[in-house]
N, C-alpha and C. Protein backbone atom coordinates (compact mmCIF):
# COMPACT_ATOMS: atom_id res chain seq x y z
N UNK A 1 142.18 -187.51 -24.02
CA UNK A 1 141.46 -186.49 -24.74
C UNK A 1 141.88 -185.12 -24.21
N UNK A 2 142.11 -184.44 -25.31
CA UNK A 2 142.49 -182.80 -24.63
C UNK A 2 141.32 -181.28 -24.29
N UNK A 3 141.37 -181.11 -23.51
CA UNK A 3 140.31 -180.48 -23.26
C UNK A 3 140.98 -178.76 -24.02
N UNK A 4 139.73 -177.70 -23.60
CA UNK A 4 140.04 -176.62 -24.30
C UNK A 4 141.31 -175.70 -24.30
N UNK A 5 142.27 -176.12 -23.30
CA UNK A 5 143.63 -175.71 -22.99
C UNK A 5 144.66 -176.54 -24.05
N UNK A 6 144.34 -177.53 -24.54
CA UNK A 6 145.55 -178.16 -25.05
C UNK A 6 145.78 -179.24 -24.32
N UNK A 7 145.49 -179.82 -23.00
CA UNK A 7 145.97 -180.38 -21.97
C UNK A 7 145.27 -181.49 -21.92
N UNK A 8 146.24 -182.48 -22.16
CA UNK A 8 145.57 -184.00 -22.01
C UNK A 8 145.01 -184.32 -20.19
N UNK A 9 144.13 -184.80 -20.84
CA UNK A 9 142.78 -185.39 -19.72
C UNK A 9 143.54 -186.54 -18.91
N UNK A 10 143.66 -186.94 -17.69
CA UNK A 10 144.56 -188.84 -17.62
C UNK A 10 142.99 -189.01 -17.59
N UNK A 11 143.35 -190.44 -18.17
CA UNK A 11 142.54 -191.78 -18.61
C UNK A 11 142.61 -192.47 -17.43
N UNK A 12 144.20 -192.50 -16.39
CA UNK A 12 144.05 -193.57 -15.58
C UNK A 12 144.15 -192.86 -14.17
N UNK A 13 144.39 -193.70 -12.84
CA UNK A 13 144.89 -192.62 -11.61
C UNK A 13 146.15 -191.79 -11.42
N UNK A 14 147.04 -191.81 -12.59
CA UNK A 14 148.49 -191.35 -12.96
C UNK A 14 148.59 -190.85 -13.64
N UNK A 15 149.66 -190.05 -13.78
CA UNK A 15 149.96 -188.77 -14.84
C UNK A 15 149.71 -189.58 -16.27
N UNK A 16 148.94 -188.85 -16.93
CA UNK A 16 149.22 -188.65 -18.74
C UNK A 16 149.74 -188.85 -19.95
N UNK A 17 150.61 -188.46 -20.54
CA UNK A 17 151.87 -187.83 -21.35
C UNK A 17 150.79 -187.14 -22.44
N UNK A 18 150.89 -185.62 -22.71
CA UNK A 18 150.55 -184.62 -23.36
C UNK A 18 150.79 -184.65 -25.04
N UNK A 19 151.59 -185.35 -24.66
CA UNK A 19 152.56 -185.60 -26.46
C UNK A 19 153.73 -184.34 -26.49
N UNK A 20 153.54 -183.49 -25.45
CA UNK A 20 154.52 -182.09 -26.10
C UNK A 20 155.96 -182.65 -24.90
N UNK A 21 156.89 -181.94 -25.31
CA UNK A 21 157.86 -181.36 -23.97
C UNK A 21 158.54 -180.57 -23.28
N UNK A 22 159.08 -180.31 -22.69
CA UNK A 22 159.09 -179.08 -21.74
C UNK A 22 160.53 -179.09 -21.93
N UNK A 23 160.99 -177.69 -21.77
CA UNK A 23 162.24 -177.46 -21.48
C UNK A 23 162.87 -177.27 -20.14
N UNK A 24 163.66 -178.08 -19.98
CA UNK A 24 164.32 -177.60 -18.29
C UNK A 24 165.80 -176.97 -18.42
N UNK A 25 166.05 -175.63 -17.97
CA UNK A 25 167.54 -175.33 -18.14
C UNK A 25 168.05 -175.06 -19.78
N UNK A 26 168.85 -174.97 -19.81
CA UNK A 26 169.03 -174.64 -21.25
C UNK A 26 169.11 -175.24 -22.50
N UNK A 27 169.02 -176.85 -21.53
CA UNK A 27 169.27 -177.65 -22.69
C UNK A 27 168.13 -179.25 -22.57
N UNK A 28 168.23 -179.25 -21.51
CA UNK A 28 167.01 -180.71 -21.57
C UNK A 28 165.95 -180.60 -21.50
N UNK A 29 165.40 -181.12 -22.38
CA UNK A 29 163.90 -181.06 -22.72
C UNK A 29 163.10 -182.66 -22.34
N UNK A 30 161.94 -182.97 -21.77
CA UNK A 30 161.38 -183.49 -21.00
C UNK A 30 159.96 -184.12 -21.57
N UNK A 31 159.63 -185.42 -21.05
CA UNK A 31 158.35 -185.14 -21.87
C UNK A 31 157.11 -184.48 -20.95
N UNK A 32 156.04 -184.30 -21.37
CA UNK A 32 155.65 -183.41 -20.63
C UNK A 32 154.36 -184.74 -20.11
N UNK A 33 153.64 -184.08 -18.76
CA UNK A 33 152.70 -185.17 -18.54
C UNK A 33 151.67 -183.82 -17.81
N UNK A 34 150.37 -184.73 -17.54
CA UNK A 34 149.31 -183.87 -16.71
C UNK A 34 148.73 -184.62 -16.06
N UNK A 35 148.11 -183.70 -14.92
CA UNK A 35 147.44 -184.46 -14.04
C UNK A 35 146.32 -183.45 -13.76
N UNK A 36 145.84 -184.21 -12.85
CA UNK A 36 144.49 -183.71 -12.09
C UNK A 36 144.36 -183.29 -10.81
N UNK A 37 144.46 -182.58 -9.94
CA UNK A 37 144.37 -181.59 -8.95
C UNK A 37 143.11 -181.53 -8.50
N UNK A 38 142.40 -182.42 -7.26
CA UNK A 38 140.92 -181.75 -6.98
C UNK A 38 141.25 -182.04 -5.63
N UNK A 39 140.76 -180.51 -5.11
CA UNK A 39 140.42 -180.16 -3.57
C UNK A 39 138.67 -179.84 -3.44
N UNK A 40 138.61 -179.39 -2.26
CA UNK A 40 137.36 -179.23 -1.55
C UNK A 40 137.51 -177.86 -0.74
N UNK A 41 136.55 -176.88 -1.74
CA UNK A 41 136.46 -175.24 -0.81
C UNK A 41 136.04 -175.57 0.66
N UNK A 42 137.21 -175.17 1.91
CA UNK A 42 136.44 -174.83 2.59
C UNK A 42 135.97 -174.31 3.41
N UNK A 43 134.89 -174.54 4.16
CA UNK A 43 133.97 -173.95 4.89
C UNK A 43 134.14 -172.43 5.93
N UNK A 44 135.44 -172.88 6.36
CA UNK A 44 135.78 -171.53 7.56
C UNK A 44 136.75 -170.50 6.78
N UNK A 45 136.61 -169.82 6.88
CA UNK A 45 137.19 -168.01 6.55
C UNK A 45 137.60 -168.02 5.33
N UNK A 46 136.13 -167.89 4.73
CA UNK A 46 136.37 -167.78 2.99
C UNK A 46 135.74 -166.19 3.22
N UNK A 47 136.21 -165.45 1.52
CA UNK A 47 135.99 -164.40 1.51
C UNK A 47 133.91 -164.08 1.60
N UNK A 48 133.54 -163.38 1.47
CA UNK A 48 132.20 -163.15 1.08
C UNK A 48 131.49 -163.68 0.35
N UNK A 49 131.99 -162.87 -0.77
CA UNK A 49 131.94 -163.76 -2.21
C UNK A 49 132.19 -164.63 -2.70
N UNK A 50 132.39 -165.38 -1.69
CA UNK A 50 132.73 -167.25 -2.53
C UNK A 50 132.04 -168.09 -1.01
N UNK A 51 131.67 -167.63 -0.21
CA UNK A 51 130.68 -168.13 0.65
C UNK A 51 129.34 -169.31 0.05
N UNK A 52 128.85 -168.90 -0.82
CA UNK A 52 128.15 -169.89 -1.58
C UNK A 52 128.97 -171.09 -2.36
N UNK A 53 129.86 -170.74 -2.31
CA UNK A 53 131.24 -172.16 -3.17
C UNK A 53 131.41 -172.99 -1.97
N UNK A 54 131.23 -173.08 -0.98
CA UNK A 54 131.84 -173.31 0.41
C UNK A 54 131.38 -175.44 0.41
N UNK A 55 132.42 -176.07 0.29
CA UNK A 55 132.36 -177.44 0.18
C UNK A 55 132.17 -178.36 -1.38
N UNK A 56 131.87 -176.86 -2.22
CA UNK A 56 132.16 -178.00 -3.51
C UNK A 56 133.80 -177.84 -3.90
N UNK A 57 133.47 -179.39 -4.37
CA UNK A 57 134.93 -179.48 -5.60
C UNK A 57 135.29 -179.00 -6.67
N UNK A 58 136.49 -178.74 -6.50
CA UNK A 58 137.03 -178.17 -7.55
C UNK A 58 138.08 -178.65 -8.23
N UNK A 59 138.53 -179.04 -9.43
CA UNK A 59 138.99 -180.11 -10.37
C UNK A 59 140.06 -179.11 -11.23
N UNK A 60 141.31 -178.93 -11.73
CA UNK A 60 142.13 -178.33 -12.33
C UNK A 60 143.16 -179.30 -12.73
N UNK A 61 143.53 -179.34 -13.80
CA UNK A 61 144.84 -179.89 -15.01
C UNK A 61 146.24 -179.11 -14.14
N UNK A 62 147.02 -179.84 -14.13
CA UNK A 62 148.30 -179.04 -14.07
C UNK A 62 149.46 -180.02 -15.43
N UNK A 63 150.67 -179.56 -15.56
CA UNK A 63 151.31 -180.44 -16.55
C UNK A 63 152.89 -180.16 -15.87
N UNK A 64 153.87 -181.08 -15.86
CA UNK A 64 155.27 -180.96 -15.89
C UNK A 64 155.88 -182.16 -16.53
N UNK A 65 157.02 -181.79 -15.91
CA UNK A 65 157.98 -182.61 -17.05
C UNK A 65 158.31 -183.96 -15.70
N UNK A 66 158.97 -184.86 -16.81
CA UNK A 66 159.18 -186.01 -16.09
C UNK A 66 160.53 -187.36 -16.80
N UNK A 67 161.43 -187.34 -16.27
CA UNK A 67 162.37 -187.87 -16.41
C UNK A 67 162.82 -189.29 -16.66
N UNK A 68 162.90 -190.15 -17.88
CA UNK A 68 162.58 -191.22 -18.21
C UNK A 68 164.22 -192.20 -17.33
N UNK A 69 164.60 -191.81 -17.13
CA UNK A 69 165.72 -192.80 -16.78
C UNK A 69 167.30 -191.97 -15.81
N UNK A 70 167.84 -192.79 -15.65
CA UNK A 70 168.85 -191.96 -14.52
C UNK A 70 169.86 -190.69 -15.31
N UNK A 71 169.90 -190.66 -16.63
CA UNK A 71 170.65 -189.90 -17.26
C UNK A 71 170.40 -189.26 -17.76
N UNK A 72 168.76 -189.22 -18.12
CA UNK A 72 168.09 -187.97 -17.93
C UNK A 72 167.95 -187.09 -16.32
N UNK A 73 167.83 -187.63 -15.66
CA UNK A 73 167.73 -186.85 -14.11
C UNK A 73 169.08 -186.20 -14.16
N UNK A 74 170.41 -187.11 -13.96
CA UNK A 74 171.37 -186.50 -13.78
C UNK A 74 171.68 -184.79 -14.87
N UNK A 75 170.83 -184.82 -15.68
CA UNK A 75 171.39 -183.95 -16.54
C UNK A 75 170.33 -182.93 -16.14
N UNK A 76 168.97 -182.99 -15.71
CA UNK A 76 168.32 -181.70 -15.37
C UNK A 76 168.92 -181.63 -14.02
N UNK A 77 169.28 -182.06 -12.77
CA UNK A 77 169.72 -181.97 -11.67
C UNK A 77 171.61 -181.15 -11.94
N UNK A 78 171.78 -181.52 -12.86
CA UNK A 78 173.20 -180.83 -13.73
C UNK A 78 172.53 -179.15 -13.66
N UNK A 79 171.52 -178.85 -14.67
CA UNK A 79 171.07 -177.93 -15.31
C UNK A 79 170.49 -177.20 -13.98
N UNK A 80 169.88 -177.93 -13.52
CA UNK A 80 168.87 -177.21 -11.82
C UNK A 80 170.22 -176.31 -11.19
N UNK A 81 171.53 -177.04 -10.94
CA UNK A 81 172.32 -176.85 -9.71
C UNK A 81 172.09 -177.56 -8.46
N UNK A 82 171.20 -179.39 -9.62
CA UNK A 82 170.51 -179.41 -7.65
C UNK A 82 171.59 -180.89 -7.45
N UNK A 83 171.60 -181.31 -6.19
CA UNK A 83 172.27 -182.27 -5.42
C UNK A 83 171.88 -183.88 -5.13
N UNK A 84 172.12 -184.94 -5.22
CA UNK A 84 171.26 -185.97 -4.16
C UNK A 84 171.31 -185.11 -2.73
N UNK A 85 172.26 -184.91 -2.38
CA UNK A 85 172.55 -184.64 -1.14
C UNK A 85 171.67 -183.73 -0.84
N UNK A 86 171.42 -182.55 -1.28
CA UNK A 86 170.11 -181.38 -0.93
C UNK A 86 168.63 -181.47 -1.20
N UNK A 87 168.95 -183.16 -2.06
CA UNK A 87 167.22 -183.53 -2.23
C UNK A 87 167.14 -184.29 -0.75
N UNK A 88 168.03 -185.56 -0.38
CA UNK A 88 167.50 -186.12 0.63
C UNK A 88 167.74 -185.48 2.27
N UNK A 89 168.49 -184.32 1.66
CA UNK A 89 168.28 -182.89 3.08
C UNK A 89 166.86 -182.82 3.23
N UNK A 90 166.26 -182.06 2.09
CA UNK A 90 165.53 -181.45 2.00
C UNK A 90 164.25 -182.50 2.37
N UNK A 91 163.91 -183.31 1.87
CA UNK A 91 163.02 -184.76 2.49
C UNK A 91 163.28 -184.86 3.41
N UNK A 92 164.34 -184.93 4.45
CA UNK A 92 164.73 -185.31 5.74
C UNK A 92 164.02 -183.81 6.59
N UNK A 93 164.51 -182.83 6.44
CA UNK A 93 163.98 -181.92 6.71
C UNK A 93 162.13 -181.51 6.94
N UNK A 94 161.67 -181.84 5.50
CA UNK A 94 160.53 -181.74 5.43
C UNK A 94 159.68 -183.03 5.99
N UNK A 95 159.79 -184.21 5.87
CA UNK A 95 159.65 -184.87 7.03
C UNK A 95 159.33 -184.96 8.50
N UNK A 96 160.77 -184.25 9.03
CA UNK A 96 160.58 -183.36 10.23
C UNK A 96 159.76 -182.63 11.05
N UNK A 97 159.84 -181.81 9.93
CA UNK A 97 159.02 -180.43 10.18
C UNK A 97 157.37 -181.31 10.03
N UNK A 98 157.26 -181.94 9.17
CA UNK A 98 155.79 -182.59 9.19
C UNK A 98 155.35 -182.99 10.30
N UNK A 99 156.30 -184.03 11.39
CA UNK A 99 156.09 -184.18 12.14
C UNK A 99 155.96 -183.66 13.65
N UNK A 100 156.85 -182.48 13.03
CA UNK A 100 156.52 -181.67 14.34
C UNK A 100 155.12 -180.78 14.78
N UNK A 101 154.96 -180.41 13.09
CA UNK A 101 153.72 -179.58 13.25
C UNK A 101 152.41 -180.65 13.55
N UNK A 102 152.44 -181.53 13.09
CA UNK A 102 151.66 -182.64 14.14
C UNK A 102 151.24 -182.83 15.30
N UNK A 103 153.19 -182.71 15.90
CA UNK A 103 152.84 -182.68 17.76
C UNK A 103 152.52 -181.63 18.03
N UNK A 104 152.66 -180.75 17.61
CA UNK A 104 152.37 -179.13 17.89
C UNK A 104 150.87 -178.60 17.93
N UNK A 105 150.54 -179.23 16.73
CA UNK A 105 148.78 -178.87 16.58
C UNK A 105 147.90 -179.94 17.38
N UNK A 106 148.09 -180.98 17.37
CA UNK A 106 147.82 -182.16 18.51
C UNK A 106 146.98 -181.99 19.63
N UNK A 107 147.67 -180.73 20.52
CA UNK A 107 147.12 -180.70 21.38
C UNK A 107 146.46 -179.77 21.33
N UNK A 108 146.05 -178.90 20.03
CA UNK A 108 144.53 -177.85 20.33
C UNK A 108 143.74 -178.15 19.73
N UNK A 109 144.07 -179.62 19.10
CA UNK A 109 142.67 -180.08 18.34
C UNK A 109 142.00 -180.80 19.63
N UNK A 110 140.52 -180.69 19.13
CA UNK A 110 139.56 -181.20 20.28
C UNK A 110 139.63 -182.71 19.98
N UNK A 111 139.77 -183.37 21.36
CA UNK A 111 139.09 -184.80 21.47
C UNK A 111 138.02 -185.59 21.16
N UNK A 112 138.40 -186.58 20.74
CA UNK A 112 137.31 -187.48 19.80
C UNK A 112 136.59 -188.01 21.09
N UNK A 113 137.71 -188.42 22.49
CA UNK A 113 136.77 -188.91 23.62
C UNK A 113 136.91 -188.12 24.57
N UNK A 114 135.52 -188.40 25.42
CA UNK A 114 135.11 -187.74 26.50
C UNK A 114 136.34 -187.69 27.02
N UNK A 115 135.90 -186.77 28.55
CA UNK A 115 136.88 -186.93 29.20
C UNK A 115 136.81 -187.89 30.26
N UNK A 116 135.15 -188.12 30.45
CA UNK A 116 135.14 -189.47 30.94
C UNK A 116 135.66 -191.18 30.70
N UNK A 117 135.19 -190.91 29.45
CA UNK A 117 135.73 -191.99 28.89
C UNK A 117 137.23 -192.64 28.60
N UNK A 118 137.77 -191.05 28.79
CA UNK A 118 139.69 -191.38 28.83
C UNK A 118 140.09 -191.63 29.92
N UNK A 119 139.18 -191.12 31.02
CA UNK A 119 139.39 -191.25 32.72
C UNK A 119 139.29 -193.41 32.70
N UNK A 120 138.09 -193.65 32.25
CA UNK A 120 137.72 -194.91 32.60
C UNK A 120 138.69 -196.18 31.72
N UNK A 121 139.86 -195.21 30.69
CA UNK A 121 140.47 -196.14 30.02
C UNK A 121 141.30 -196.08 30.63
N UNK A 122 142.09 -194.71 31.20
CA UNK A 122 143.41 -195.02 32.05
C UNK A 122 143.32 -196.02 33.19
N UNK A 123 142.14 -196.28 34.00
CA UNK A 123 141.48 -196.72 35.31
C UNK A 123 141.98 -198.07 34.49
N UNK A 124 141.47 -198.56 33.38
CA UNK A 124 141.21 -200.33 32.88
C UNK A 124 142.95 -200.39 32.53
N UNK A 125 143.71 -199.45 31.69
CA UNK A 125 145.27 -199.52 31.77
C UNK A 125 145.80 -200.08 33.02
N UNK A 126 145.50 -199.73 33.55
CA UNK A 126 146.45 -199.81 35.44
C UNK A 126 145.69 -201.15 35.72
N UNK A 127 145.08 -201.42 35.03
CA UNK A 127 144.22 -202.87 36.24
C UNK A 127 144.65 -204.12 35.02
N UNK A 128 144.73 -203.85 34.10
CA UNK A 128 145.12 -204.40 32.93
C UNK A 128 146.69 -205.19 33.35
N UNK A 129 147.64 -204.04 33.83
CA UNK A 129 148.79 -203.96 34.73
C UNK A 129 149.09 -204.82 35.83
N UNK A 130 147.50 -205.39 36.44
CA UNK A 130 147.80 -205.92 38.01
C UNK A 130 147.32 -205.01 39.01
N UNK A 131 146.99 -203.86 38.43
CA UNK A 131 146.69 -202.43 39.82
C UNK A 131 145.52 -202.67 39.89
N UNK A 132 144.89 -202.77 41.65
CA UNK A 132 143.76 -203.10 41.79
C UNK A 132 142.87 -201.65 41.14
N UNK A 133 141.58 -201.93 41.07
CA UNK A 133 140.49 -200.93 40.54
C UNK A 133 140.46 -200.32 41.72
N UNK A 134 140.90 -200.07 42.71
CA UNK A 134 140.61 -199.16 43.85
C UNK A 134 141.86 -198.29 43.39
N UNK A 135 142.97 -198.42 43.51
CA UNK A 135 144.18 -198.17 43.78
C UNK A 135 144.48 -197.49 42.38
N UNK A 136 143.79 -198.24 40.99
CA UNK A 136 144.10 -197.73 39.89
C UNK A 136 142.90 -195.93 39.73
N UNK A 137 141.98 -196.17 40.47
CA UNK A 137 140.97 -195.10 40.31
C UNK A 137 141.53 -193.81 41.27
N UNK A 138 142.67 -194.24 42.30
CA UNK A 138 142.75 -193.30 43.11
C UNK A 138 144.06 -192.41 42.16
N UNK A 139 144.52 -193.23 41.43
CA UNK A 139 146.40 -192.77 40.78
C UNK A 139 145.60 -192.20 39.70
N UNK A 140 144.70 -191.83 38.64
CA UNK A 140 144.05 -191.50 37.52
C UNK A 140 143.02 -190.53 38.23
N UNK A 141 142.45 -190.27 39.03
CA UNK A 141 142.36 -189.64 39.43
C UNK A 141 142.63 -188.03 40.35
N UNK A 142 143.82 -188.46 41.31
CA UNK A 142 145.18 -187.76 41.60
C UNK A 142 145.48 -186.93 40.73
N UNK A 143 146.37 -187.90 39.44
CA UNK A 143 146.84 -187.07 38.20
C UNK A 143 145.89 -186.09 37.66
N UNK A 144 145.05 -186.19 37.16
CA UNK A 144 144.31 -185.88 36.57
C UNK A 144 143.60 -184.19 37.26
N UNK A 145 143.83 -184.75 39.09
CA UNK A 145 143.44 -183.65 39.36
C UNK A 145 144.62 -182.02 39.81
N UNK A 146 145.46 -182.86 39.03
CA UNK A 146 146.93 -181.92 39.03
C UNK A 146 147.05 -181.37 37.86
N UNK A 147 146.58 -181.59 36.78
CA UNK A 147 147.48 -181.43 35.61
C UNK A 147 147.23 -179.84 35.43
């Protein structure tokens, strides 16, 4: 069903098809599909005025085009200027970078456990090992009081 934009509604958890199609480049045209877009406003450093929006959802249509078979791709990837080679750069890359900003932010997010409680898991690690509970409390301890 199309709502007041023109823009088909999906029926299922996957894109659409609009009935229209899109042009890519100068010459291939596409069929067109839509989807559904919902995030959650939130809470920390919103402007003033949208302070009362703060945790509801918000639901938006978007539409693009979508490529039925390999000879359609090859011909908008023709039309783009784009590559295999600079798509699976570019994935390899972004990938990467995903994972780095991971390790990176990692360590200023706060802990889910105490710090007791990480003390008393390293202690059961080492004894787990064979290291007596004396010997494992003195090495987790030590460390711990270096870092």
């Amino acid at each position: 069903m199309a709502d007041s934009t023109g823009v088909m509604e999906p029926e299922t958890d996957g894109p659409a098809s609009t009935g229209n199609t899109i042009k890519v480049g100068e010459s291939v045209e596409l069929n067109e599909y839509s989807e559904e877009l919902s995030f959650t406003i939130p809470k920390d450093n919103l402007k003033e005025e949208f302070r009362d929006k703060a945790g509801q959802k918000i639901k938006s249509a978007f539409t693009f085009g979508q490529v039925e078979g390999k000879d359609e791709a090859e011909r908008v990837c023709e039309a783009k200027g784009w590559t295999l080679e600079k798509f699976v750069n570019d994935a390899l890359k972004a990938t990467a970078r995903t994972a780095q900003y991971q390790r990176l932010t990692a360590q200023y997010k706060e802990s889910e456990m105490s710090a007791d409680e990480a003390r008393l898991r390293l202690i059961r690690a080492f004894q787990r090992q064979g290291v007596s509970e004396e010997l494992a409390t003195k090495m987790v301890d030590e460390t711990l009081k270096n870092k």
